[in-house]
Protein backbone atom coordinates (compact mmCIF):
# COMPACT_ATOMS: atom_id res chain seq x y z
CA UNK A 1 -70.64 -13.21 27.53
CA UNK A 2 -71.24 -13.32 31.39
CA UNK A 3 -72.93 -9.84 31.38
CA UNK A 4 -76.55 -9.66 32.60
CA UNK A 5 -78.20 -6.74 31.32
CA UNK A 6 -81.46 -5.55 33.58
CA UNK A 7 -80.80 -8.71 35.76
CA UNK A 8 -83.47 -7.02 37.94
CA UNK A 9 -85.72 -8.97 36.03
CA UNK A 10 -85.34 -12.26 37.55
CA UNK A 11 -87.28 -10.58 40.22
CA UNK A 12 -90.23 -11.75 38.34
CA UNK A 13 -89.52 -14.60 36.59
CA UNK A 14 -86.85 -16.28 38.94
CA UNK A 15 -82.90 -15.66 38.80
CA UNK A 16 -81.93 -19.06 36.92
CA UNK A 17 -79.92 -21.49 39.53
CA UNK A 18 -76.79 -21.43 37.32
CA UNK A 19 -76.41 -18.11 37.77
CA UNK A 20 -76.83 -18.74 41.79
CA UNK A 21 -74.49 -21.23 42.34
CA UNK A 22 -71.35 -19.34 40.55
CA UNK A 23 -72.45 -15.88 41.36
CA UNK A 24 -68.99 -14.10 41.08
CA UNK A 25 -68.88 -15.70 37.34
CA UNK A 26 -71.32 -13.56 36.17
CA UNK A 27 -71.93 -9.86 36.13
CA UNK A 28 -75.23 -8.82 36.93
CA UNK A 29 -77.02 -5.18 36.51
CA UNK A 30 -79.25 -3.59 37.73
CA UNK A 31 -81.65 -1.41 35.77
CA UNK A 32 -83.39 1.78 37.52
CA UNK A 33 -85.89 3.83 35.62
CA UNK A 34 -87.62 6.80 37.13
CA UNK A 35 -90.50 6.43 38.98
CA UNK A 36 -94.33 7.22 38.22
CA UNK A 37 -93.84 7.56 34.26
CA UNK A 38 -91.62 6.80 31.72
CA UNK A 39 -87.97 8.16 30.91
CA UNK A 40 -89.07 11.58 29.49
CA UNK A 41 -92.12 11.67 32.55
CA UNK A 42 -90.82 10.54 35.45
CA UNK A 43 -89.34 11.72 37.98
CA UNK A 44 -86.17 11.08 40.05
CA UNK A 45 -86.62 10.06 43.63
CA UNK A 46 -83.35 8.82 45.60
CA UNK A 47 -85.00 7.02 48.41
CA UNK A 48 -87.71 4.97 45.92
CA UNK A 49 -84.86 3.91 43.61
CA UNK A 50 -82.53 2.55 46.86
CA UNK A 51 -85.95 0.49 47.65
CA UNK A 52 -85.92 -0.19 44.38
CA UNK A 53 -82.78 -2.04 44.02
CA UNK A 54 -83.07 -3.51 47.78
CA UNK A 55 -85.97 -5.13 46.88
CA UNK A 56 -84.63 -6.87 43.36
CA UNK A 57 -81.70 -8.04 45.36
CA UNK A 58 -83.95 -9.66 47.94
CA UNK A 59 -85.95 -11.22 45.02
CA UNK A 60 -83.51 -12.27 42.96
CA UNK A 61 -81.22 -13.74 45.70
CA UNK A 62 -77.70 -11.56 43.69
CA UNK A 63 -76.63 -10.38 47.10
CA UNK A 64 -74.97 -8.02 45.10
CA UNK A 65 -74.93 -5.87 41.99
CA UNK A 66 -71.83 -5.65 39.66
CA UNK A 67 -73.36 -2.83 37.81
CA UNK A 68 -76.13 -0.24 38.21
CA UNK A 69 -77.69 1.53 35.10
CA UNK A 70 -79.87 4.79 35.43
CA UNK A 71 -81.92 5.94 32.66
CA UNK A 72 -81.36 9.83 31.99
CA UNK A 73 -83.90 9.42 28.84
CA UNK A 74 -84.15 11.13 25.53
CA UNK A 75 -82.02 14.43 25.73
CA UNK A 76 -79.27 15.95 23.63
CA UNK A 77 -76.64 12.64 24.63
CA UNK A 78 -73.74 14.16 24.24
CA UNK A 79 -74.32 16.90 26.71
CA UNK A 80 -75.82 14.70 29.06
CA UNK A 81 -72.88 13.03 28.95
CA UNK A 82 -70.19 15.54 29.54
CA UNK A 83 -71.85 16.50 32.24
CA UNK A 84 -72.00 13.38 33.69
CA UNK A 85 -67.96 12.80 33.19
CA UNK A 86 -67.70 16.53 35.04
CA UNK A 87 -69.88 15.17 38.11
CA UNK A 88 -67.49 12.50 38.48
CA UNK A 89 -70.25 9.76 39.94
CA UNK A 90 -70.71 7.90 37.08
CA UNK A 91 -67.89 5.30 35.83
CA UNK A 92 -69.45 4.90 32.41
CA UNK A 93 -72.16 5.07 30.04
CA UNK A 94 -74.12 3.63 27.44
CA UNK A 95 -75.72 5.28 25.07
CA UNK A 96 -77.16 5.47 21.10
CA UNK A 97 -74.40 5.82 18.68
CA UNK A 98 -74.11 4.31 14.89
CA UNK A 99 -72.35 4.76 11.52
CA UNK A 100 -72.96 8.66 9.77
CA UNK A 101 -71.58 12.30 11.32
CA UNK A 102 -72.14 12.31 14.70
CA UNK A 103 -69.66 15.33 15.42
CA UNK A 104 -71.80 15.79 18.91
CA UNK A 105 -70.85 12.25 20.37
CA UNK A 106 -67.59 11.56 18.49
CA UNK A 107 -66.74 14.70 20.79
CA UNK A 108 -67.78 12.71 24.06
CA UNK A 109 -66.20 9.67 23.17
CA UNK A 110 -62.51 11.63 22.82
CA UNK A 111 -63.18 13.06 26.63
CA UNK A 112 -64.47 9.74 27.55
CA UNK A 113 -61.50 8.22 26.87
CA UNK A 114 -59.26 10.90 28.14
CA UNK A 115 -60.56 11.00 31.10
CA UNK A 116 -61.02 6.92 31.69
CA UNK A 117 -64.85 6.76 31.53
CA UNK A 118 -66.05 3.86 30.10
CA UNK A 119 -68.26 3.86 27.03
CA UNK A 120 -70.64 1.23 25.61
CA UNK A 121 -72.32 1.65 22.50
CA UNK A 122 -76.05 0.33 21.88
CA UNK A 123 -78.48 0.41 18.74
CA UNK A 124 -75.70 0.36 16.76
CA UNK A 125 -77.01 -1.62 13.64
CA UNK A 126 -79.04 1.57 12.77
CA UNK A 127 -81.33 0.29 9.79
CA UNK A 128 -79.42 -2.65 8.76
CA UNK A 129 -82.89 -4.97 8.94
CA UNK A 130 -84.29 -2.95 6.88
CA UNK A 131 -81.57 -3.02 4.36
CA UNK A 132 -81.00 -6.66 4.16
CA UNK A 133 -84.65 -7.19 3.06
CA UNK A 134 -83.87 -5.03 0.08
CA UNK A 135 -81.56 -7.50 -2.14
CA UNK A 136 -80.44 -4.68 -4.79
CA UNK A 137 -79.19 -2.63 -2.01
CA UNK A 138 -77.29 -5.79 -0.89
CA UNK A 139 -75.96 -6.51 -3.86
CA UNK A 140 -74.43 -2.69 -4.38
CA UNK A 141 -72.42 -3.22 -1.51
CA UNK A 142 -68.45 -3.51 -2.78
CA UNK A 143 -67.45 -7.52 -3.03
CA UNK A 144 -66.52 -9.27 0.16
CA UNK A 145 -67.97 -7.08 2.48
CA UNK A 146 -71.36 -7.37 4.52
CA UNK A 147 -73.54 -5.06 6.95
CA UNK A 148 -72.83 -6.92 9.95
CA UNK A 149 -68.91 -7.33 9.44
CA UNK A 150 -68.17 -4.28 8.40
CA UNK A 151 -70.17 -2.32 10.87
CA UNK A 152 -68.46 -4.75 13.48
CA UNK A 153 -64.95 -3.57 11.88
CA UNK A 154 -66.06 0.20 12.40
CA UNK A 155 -67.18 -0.31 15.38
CA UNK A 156 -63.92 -1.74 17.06
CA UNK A 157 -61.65 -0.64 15.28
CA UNK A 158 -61.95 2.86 13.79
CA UNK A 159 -63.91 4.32 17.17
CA UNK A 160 -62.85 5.57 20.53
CA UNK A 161 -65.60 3.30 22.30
CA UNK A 162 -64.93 0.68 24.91
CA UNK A 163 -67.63 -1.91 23.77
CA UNK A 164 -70.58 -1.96 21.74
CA UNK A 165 -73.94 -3.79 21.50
CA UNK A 166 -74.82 -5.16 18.23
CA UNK A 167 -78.34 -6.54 17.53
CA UNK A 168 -78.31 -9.82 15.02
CA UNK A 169 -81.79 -11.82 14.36
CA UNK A 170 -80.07 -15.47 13.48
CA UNK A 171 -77.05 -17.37 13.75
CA UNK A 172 -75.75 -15.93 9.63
CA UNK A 173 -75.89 -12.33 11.19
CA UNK A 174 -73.87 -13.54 14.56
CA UNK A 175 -71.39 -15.68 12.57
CA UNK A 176 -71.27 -12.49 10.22
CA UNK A 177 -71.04 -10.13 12.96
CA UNK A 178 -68.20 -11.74 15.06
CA UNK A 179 -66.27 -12.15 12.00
CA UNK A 180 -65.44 -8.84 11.30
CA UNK A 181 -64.81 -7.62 15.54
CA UNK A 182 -61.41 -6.52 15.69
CA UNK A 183 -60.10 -6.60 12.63
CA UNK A 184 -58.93 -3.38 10.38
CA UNK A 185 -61.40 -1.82 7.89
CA UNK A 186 -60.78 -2.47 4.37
CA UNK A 187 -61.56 -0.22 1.36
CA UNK A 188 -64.65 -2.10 0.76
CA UNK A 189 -65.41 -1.95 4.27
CA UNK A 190 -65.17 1.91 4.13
CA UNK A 191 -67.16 2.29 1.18
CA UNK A 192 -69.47 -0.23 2.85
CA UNK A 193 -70.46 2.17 5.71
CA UNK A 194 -71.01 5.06 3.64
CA UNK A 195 -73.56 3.35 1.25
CA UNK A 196 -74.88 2.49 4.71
CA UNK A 197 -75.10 6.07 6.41
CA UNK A 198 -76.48 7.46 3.15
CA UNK A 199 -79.17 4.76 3.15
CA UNK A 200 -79.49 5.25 7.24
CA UNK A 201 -79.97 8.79 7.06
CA UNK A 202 -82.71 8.78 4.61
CA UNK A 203 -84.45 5.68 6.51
CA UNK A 204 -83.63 4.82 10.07
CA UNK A 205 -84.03 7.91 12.65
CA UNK A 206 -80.87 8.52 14.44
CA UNK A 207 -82.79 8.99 17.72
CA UNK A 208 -80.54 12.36 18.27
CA UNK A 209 -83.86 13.83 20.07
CA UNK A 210 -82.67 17.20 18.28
CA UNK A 211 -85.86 17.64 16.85
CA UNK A 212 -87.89 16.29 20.35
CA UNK A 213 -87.77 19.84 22.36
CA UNK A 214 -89.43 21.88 19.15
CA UNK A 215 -92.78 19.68 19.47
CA UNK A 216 -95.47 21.77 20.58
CA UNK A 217 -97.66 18.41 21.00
CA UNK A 218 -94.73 17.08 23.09
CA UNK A 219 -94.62 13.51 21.22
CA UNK A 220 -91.72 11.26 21.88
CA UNK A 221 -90.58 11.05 18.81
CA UNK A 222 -87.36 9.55 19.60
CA UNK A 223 -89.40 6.54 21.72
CA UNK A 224 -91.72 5.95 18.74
CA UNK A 225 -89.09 5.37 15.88
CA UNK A 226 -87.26 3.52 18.48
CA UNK A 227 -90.02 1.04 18.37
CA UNK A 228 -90.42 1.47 15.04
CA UNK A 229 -87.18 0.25 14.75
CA UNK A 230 -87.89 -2.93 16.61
CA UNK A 231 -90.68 -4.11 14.14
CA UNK A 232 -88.65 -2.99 10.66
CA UNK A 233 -85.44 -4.09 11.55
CA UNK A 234 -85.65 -6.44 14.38
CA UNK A 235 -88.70 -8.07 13.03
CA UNK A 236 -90.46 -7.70 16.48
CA UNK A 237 -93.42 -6.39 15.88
CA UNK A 238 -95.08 -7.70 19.07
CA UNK A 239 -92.38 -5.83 21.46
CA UNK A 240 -93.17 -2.60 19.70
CA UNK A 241 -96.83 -2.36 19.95
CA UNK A 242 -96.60 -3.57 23.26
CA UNK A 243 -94.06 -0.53 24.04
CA UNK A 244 -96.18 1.91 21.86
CA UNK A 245 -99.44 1.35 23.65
CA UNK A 246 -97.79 2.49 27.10
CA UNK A 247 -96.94 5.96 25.88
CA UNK A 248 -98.54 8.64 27.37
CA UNK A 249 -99.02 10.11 23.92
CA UNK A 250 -98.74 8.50 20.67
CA UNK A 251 -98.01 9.63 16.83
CA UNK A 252 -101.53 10.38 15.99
CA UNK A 253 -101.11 13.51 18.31
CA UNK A 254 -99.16 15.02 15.77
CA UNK A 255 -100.51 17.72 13.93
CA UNK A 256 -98.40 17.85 11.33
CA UNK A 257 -97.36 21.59 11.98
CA UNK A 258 -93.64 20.94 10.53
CA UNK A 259 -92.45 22.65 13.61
CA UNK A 260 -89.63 19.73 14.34
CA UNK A 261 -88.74 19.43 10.64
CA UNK A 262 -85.84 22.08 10.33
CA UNK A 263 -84.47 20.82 13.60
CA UNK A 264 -83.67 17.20 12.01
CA UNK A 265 -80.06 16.73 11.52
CA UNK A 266 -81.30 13.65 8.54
CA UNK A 267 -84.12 15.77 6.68
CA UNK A 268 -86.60 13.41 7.53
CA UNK A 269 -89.83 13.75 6.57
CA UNK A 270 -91.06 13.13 10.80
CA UNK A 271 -94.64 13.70 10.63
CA UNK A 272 -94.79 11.12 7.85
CA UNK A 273 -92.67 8.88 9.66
CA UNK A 274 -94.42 9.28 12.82
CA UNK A 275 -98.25 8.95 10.86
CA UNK A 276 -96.41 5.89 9.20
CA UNK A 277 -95.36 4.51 12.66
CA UNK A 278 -98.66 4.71 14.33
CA UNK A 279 -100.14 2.77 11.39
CA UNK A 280 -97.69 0.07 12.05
CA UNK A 281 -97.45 0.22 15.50
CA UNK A 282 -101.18 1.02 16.90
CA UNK A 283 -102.98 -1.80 17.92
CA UNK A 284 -106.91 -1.35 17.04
């Protein structure tokens, strides 16, 4: 509970005083993203991200770091990863990873924890907002079980990972949420999370990026469900357009040429979803 993600911030707004005045209570990170452009644009320049973080620390006041992140973007994860275990500079990761087959990263996650390398899990609640808003789905789930818990169950208990983030909207879905962390699936539980993955795999992208490499208009397509994400099932819609206007290219570039669509492990229909997106997300 002591973990500051992107404490780099306070740069900006101020590091709060608390925080200051018990400094080895809390662990702080550091954020660096590549410079001149976004993860999939930018580039990677030693010397401007050590200014980077010297800077922060003289704004912020830290001193110190617990914890530096780097961004290596939207690529095929789990061979990202792998190679960053075999480089041996890294101590740990975080990275996209949810209910469904995920052969890829389930992969990683046995070397990871072979081999000691830490492994965080984020945007793990893969199209649960969008589910709870549909009551009939809700009420097909098996008795006694909920999306939060159960997820929560998987997550700690039935996966190799070390920790995972888990995105709630109120105090029901945390109350929900931390009810279920480390204790045992039951069958309801099971049966829970695969009524979820079939309902995730025909709704919420993945965010694989298997499809991202076969666009000839290169569109992010990973970024822009990832937003889309953020209005459906986060319910903030203000965050996402903000994020969607500072793409370099948006959905509308697509030309619907179908060229991604046999490279999508779900089937999805992506130049729908990305025409749907940009209707939600583009601000006129």
């Amino acid at each position: 509970m002591n973990y500051w993600h992107k404490a780099n911030q306070w740069a900006r707004s101020g590091t709060p005083q608390a925080i200051l005045k018990d400094r080895e209570a809390h662990y702080c990170q550091v954020t660096v993203d590549r410079v001149s452009g976004n993860q999939e644009t930018g580039r990677i320049d030693e010397e401007a991200h050590v200014a980077f973080v010297r800077d922060s620390l003289q704004r912020t006041g830290l001193g110190y770091y617990d914890d530096m992140q780097f961004h290596f973007g939207y690529h095929n994860a789990a061979e990202v990863l792998t190679a960053v275990i075999a480089d041996g500079l890294f101590e740990h990761a975080q990275f996209m990873y949810s209910y469904g087959a995920d052969p890829a990263m389930d992969g990683f996650l046995e070397l990871a924890r072979k081999k000691g390398f830490g492994t965080t899990a984020i945007k793990t609640a893969r199209g649960i907002g969008r589910m709870r808003e549909d009551q009939a789905f809700i009420d097909s789930l098996p008795e006694d079980t909920a999306p939060h818990n159960a997820l929560t169950r998987w997550l700690t208990t039935a996966t190799k990972l070390d920790a995972a983030v888990i995105r709630v909207r109120n105090l029901d879905e945390f109350a929900e949420t931390y009810s279920g962390a480390g204790r045992s699936l039951r069958a309801g539980d099971v049966r829970a999370i695969e009524i979820m993955a079939a309902r995730a795999d025909r709704t919420a992208c993945r965010l694989c990026t298997e499809c991202q490499p076969h666009c000839p208009q290169h569109i992010s397509i990973a970024e822009i469900l990832r937003f889309e994400r953020y209005a459906v099932d986060d319910g903030d819609i203000g965050k996402a357009r903000t994020l969607y206007a500072g793409l370099d290219r948006r959905a509308d570039a697509c030309a619907a040429c179908g060229s991604c669509l046999a490279h999508c492990p779900q089937g999805l229909p992506i130049p729908d979803r990305l025409a749907a997106a940009h209707a939600l997300l583009h601000r006129a």
